[in-house]
Protein backbone atom coordinates (compact mmCIF):
# COMPACT_ATOMS: atom_id res chain seq x y z
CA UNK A 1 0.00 0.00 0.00
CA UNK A 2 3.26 1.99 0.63
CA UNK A 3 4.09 1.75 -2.61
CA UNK A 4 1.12 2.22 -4.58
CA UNK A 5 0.42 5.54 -2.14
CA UNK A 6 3.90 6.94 -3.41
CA UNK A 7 3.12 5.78 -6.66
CA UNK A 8 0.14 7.83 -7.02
CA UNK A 9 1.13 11.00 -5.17
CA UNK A 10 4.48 11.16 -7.30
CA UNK A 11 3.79 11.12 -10.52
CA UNK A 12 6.82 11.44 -12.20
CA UNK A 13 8.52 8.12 -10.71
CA UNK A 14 7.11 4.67 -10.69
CA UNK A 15 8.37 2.65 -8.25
CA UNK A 16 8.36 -1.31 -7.92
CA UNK A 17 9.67 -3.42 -5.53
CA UNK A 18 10.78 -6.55 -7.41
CA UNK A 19 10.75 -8.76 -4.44
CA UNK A 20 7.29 -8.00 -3.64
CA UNK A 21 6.05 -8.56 -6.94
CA UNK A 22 7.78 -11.76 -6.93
CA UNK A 23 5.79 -13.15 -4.19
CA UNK A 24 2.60 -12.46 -5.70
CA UNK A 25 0.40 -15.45 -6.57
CA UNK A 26 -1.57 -16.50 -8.85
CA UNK A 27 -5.08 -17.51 -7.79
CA UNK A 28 -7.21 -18.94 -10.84
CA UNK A 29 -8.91 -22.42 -11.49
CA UNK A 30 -5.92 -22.53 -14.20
CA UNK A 31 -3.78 -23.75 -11.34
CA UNK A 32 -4.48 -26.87 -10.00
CA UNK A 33 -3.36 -28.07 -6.32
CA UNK A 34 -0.19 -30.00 -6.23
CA UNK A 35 -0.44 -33.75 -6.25
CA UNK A 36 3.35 -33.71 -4.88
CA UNK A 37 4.05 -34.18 -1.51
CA UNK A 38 3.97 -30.90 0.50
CA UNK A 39 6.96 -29.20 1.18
CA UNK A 40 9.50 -30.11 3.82
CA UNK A 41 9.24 -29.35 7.27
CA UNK A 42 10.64 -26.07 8.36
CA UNK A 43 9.53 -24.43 4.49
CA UNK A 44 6.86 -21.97 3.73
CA UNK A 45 2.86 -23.65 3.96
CA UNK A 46 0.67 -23.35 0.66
CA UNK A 47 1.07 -19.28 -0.07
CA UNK A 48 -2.20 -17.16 0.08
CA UNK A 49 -1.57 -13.73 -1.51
CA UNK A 50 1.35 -11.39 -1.44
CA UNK A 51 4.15 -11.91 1.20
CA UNK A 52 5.72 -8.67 2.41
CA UNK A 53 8.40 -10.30 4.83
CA UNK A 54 9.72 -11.49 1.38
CA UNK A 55 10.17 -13.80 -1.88
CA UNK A 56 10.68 -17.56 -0.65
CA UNK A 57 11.48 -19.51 -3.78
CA UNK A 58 8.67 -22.69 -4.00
CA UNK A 59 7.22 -24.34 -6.90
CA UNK A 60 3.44 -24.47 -5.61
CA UNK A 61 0.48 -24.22 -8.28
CA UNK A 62 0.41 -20.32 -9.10
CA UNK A 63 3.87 -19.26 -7.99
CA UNK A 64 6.33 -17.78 -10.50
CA UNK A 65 9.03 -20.65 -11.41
CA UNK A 66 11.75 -20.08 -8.88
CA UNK A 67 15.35 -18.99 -10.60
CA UNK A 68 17.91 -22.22 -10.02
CA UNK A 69 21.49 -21.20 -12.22
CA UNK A 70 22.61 -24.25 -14.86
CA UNK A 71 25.71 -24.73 -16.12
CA UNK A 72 27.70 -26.55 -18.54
CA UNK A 73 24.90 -25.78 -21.12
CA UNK A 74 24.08 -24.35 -24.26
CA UNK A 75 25.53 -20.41 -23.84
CA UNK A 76 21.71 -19.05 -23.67
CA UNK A 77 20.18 -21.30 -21.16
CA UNK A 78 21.79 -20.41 -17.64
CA UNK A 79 18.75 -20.59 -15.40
CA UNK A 80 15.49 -22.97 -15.42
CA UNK A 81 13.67 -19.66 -16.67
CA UNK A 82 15.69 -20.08 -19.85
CA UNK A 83 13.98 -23.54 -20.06
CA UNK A 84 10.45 -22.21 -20.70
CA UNK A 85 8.77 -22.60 -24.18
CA UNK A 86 6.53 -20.47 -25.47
CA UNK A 87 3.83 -23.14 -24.44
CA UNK A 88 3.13 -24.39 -21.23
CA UNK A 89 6.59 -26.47 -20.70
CA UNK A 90 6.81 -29.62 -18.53
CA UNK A 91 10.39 -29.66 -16.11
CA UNK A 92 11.37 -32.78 -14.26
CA UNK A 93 15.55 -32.99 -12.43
CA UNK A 94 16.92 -35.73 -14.68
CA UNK A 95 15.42 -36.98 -17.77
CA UNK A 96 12.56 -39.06 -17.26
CA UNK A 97 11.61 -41.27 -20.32
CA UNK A 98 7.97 -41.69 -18.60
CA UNK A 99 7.30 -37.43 -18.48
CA UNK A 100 8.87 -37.53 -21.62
CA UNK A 101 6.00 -39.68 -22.80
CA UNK A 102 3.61 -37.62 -21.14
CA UNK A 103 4.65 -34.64 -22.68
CA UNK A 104 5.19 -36.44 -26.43
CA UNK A 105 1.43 -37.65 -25.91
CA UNK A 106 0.11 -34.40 -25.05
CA UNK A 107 1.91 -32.45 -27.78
CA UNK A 108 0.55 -35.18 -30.25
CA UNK A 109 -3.16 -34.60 -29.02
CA UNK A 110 -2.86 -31.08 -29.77
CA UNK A 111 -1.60 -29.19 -26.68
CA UNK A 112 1.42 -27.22 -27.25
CA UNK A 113 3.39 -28.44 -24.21
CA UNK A 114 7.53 -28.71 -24.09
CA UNK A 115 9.87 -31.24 -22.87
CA UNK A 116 12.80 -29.75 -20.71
CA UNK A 117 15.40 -31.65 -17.75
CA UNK A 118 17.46 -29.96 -15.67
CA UNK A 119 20.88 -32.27 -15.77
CA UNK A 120 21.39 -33.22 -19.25
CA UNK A 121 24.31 -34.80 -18.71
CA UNK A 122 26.22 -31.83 -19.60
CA UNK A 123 23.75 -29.50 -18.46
CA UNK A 124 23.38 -28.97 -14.51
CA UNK A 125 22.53 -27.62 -11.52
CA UNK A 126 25.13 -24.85 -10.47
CA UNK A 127 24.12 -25.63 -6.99
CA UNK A 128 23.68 -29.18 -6.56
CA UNK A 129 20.73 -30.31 -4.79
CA UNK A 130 18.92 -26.89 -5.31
CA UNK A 131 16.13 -28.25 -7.21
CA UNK A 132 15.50 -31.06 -5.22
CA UNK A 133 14.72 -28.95 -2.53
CA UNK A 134 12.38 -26.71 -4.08
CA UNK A 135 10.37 -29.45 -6.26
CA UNK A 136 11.20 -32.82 -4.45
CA UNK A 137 12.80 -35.91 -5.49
CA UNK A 138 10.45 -37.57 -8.44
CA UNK A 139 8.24 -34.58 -9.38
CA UNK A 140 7.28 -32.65 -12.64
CA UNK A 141 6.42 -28.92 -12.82
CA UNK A 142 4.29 -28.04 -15.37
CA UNK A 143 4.75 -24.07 -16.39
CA UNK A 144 2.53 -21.97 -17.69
CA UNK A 145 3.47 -19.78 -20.53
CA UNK A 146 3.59 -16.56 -18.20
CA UNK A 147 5.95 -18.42 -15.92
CA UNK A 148 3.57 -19.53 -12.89
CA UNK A 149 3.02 -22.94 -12.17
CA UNK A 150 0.24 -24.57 -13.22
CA UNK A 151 0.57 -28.07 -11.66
CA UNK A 152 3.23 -30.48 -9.97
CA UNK A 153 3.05 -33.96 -9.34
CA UNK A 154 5.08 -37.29 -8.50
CA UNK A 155 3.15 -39.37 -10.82
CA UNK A 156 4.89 -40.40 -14.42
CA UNK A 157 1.25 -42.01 -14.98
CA UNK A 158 -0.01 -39.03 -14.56
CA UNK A 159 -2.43 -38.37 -17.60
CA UNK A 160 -0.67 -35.03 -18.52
CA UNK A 161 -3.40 -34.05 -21.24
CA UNK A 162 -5.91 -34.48 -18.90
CA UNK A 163 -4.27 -31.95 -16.04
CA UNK A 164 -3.58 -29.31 -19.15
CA UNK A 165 -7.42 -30.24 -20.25
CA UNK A 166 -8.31 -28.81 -16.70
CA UNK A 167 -5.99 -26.29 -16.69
CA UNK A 168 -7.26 -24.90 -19.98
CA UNK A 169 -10.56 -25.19 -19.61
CA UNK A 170 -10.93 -23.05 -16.37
């Protein structure tokens, strides 16, 4: 409210606090509730709204994909944001012949959806473990084109056109 008070009584500056904005989630029946387990003991709960004491990276339905550096890569992709398509793009740790399938299937039925894993082989986490403890062991992140997450789950049998069915029909 700070902000937005300035904002409006000075206006010839804008201001924005970054952080803030990062924290800011997105609340729409175009997210669906994880089917991951929840996050480890000690982290953030389920966010509800803006956080003011400041951005917590997490990978819950309708948070902005958290930042996590690569390396070893092609030149241009240094960070998991580099990962996302212009679709909705599907992110697991390693690759994962079963998501792959998933996401093969869906883009075959018709749903633009990309195919991306985090340690290529050459490819990797700058930080290892970093993902891991954001997303959890076995899941996939689904991303929505805007960079918020629209789903994560555990589940390689998972039917992947049916979560983006929900997704985009809301």
């Amino acid at each position: 409210m700070d902000i937005s008070t300035a904002n409006a009584r000075n206006r010839t500056g804008y201001r924005i606090d970054d952080e803030l904005l990062l924290t800011a989630v997105y609340r729409s029946t175009a997210v669906l509730p994880s089917t991951a387990a929840p996050r480890s003991p000690g982290t953030a709960p389920e966010p509800t709204g803006l956080r003011p004491d400041g951005y917590r990276p997490g990978v819950c339905p309708g948070e902005r994909l958290p930042h996590v550096r690569l390396t070893g890569g092609p030149a241009r992709v240094t960070s998991t944001l580099d990962l996302l398509g212009p679709g909705f793009t599907l992110l697991t740790a390693t690759d994962s012949p079963a998501w792959r399938r998933q996401a093969d299937a869906t883009r075959q039925a018709g749903i633009p959806v990309t195919y991306r894993a985090l340690d290529t082989g050459r490819q990797r986490e700058a930080t290892p473990g970093q993902w891991e403890r954001l997303v959890g062991a076995a899941a996939a992140v689904l991303v929505r084109p805007d960079g918020h997450v629209a789903w994560r789950g555990t589940d390689p049998a998972t039917d992947l056109r049916a979560v983006l069915r929900s997704v985009l029909s809301s």
